[in-house]
Protein backbone atom coordinates (compact mmCIF):
# COMPACT_ATOMS: atom_id res chain seq x y z
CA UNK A 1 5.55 2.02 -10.64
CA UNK A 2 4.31 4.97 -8.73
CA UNK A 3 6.99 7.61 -10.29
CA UNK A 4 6.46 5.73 -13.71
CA UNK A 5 2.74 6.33 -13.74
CA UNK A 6 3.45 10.37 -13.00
CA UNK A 7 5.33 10.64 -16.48
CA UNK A 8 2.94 8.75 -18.51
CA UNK A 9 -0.35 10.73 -16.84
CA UNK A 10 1.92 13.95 -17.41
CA UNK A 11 3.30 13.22 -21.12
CA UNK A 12 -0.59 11.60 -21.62
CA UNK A 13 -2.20 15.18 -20.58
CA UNK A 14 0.87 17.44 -22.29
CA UNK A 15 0.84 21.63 -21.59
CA UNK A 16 -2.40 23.19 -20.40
CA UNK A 17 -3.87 25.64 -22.77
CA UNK A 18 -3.57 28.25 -20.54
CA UNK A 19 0.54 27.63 -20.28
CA UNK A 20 2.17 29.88 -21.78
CA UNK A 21 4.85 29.55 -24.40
CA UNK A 22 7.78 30.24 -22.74
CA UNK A 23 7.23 27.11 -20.63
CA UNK A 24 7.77 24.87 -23.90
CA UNK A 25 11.23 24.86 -23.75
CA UNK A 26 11.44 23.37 -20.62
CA UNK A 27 9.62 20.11 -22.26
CA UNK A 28 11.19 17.25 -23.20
CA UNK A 29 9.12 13.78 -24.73
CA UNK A 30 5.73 16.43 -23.81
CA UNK A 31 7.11 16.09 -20.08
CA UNK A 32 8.17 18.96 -18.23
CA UNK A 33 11.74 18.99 -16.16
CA UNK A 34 9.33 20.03 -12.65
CA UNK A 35 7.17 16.52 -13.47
CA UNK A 36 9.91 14.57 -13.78
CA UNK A 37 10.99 15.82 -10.46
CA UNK A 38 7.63 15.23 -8.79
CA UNK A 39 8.02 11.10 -10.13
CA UNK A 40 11.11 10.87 -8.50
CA UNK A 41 9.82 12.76 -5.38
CA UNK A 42 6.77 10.23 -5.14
CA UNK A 43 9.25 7.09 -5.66
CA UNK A 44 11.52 8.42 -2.93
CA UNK A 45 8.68 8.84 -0.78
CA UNK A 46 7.55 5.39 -1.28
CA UNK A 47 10.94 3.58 -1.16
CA UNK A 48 11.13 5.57 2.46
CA UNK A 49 8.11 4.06 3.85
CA UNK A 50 8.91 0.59 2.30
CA UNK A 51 12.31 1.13 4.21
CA UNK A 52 10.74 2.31 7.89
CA UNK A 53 8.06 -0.74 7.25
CA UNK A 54 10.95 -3.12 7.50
CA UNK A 55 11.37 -2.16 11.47
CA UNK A 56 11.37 -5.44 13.34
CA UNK A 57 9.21 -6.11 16.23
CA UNK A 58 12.17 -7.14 18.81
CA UNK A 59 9.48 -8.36 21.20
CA UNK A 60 8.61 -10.94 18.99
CA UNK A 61 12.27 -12.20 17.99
CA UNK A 62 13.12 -15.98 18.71
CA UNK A 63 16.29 -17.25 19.15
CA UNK A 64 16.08 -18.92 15.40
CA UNK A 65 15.91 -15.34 14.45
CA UNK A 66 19.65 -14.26 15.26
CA UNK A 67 21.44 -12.49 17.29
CA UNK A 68 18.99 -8.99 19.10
CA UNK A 69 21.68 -6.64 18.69
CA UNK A 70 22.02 -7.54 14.93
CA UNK A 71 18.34 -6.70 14.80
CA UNK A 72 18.45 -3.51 16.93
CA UNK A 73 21.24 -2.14 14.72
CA UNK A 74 19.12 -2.99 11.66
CA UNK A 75 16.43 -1.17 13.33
CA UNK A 76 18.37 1.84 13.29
CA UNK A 77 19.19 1.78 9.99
CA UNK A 78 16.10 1.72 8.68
CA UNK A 79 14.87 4.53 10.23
CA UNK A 80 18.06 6.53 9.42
CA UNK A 81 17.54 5.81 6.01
CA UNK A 82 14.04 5.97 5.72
CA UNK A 83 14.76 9.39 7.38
CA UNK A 84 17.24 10.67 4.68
CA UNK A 85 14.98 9.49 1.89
CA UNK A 86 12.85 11.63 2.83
CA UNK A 87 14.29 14.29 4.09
CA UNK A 88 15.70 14.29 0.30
CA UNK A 89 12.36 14.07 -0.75
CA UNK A 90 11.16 17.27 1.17
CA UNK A 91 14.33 19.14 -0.46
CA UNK A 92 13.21 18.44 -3.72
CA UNK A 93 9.56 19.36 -3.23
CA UNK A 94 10.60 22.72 -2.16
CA UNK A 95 12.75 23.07 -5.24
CA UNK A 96 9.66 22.60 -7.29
CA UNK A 97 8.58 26.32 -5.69
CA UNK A 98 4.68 25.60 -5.83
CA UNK A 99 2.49 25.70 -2.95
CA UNK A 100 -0.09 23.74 -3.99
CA UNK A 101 2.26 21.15 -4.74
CA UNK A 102 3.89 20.61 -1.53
CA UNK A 103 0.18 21.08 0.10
CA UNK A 104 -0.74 17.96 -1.99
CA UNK A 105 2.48 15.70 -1.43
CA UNK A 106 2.75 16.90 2.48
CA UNK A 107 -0.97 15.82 2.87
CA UNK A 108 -0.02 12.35 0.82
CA UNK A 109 3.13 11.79 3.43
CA UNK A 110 0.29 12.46 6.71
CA UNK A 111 -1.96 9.80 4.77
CA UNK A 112 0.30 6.98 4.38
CA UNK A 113 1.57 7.44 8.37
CA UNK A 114 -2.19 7.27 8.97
CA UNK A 115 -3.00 4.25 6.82
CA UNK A 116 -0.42 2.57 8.25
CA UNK A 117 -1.26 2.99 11.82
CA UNK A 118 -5.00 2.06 10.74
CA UNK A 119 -3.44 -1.41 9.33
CA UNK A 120 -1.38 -2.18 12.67
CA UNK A 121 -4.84 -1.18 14.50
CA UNK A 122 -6.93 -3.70 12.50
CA UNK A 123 -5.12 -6.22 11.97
CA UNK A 124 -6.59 -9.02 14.28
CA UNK A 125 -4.79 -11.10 17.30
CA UNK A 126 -4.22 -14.41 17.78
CA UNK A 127 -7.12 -16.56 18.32
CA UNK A 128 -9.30 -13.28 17.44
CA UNK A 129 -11.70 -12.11 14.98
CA UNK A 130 -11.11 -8.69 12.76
CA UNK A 131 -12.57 -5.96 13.55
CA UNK A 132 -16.18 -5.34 11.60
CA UNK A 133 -14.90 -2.55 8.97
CA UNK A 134 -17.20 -3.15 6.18
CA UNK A 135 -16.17 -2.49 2.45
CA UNK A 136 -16.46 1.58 2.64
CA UNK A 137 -14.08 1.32 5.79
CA UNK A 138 -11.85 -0.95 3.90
CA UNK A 139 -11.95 1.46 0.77
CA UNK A 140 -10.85 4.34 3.31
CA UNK A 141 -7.59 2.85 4.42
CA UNK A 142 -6.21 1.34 1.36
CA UNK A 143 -6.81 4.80 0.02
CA UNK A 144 -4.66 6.14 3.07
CA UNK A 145 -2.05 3.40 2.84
CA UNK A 146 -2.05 2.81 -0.91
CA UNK A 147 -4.08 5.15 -3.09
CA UNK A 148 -3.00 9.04 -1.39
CA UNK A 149 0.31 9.14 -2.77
CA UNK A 150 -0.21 7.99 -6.04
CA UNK A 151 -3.44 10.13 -6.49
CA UNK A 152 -1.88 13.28 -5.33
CA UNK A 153 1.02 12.55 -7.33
CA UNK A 154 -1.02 12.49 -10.19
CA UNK A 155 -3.06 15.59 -9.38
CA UNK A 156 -0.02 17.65 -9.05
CA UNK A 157 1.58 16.78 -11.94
CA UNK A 158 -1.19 17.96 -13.57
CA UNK A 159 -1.20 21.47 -11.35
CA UNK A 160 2.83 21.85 -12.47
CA UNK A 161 1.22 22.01 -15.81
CA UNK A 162 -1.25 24.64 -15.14
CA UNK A 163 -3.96 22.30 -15.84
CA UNK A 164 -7.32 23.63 -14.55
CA UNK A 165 -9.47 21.97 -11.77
CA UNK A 166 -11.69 19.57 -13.80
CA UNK A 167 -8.61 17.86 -15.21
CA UNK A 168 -6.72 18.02 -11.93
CA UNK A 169 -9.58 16.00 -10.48
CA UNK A 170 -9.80 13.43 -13.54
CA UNK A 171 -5.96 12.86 -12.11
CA UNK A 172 -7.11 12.41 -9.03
CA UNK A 173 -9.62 9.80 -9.69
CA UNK A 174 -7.40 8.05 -12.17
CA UNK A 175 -4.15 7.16 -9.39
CA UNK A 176 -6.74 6.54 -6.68
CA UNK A 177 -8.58 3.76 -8.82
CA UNK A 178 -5.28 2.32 -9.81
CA UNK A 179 -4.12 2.07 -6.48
CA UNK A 180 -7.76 0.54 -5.23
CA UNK A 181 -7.86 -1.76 -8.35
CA UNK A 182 -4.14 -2.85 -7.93
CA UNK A 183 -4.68 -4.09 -4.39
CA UNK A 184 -7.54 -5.33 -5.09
CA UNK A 185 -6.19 -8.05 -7.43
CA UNK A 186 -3.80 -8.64 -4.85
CA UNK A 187 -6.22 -9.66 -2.50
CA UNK A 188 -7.65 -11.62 -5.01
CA UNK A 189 -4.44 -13.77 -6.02
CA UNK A 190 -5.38 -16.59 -3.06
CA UNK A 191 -8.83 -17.49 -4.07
CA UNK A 192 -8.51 -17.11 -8.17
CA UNK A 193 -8.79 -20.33 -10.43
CA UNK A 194 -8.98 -22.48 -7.17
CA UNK A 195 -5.74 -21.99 -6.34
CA UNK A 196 -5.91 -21.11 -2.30
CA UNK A 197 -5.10 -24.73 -0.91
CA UNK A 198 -4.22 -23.76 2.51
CA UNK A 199 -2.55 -20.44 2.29
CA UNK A 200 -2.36 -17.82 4.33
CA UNK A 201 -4.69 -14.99 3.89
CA UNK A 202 -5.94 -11.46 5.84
CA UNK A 203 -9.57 -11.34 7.32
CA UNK A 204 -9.52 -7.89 6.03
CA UNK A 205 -9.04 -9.06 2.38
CA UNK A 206 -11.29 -7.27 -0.31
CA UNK A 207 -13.11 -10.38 -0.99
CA UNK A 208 -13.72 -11.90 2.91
CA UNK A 209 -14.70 -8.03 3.66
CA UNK A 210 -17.20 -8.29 0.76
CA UNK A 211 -18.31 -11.92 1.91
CA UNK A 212 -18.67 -10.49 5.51
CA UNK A 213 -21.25 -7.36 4.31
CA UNK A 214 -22.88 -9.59 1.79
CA UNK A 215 -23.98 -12.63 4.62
CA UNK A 216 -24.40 -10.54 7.92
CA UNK A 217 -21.69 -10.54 10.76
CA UNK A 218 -22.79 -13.06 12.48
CA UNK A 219 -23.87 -15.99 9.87
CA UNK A 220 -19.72 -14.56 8.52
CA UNK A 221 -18.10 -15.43 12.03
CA UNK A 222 -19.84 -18.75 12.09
CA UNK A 223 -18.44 -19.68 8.90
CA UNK A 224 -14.97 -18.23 10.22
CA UNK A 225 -15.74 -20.87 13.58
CA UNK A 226 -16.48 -23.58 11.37
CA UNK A 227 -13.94 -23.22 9.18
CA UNK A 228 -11.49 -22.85 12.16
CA UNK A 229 -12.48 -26.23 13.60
CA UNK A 230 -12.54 -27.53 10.11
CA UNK A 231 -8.76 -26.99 9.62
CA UNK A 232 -7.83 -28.26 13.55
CA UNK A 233 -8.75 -31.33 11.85
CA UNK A 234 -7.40 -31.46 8.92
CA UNK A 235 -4.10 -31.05 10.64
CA UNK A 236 -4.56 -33.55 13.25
CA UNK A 237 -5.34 -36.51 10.56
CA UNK A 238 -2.26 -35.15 8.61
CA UNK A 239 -0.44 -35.41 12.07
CA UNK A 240 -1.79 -38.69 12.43
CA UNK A 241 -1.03 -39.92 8.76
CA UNK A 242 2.52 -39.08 8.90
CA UNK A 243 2.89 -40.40 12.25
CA UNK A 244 1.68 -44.12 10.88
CA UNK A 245 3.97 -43.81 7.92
CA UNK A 246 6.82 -43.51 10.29
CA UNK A 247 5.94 -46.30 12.36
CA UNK A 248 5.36 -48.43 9.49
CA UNK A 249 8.66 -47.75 7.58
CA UNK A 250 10.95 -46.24 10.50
């Protein structure tokens, strides 16, 4: 999606009016060859950190889970390729022979390693509450871990095209919001039309993070308490339902 949304912002935008003519040729569909790199640049990036997120935690491997040195050699090769995706990656940014543009996608690459390590920090223990980031906080590091890449991407495309500041910025804006927007409805998919029956769902969801700043911290973790107790419950009677059904028809 990422790489897809680079050509359609760059074909959407076409040559700057500054370009100058000679660069024309080098079009093709109102896209030029150097953006078409830069999508395929910001999908291998992606893929790579999609690849080096797939790391198991040996630590937490049960038996179930199959053999540890099937997992430990997985574990290598996740890095290793994550590794050569991007060290592919870097080759083709240098090949694009702009500055700017490998200032941009550089900074992108230090965003995502921080987003991520701002997820694995926040993400809350057993028998634990989250921490108390608040919606800004929560803005921040989806932007790191979700919204950098994209938004760069976007922004240089627009800078291979010799578009000026104002427009570079518009870009900007424009893959951020998408990225905010898109996990945002993902967040949302648990609690829409009723549907959230039981599943599974992060504390530091859009909407819980928006219910926690809109009640107070406090009257929120009460809720959480109840809500906790609440489901011991409902699990014990289900326990305790299934139990009698087996004693009446075993």
């Amino acid at each position: 999606m990422r790489g897809l949304v680079v050509l359609l912002i760059s074909k959407a935008a076409g040559p700057s009016k500054s370009s100058e003519d000679s660069l024309q040729h080098d079009m093709v569909s109102g896209i030029y060859a150097s953006q078409r790199n830069l999508a395929e640049i910001t999908e291998l990036i992606h893929t790579a950190f999609l690849v080096h997120r797939g790391i198991v935690n040996i630590g937490e491997l049960k038996t179930c889970d199959g053999p540890i040195k099937d997992m430990q050699f997985g574990n290598k090769m996740a890095i290793l390729s994550g590794d050569f995706l991007l060290a592919n990656a870097c080759t083709g940014l240098a090949d694009l022979k702009n500055t700017k543009v490998v200032e941009l996608v550089s900074s992108a690459i230090g965003d995502l390693v921080q987003g991520i390590y701002y997820e694995n920090s926040f993400l809350p223990e057993k028998n634990t509450f989250t921490d108390d980031i608040g919606i800004a906080n929560w803005m921040e590091h989806i932007f790191l871990s979700h919204g950098s890449l994209l938004a760069k991407s976007c922004q240089a495309a627009m800078e291979l095209a010799k578009h000026d500041s104002e427009v570079q910025s518009m870009a900007f804006q424009y893959g951020k919001h998408m990225s905010l927007s898109y996990k945002l409805n993902a967040d949302l998919q648990p609690f829409i039309n009723g549907k959230y029956s039981g599943s599974s769902f992060s504390l530091n969801s859009a909407p819980v993070v928006l219910h926690q700043d809109s009640i107070g911290r406090e009257a929120w973790m009460q809720q959480i308490k109840e809500w906790s107790i609440s489901g011991k419950n409902m699990r014990q009677q289900d326990r305790d339902s299934k139990s009698n059904t087996i004693e009446n028809y075993g």
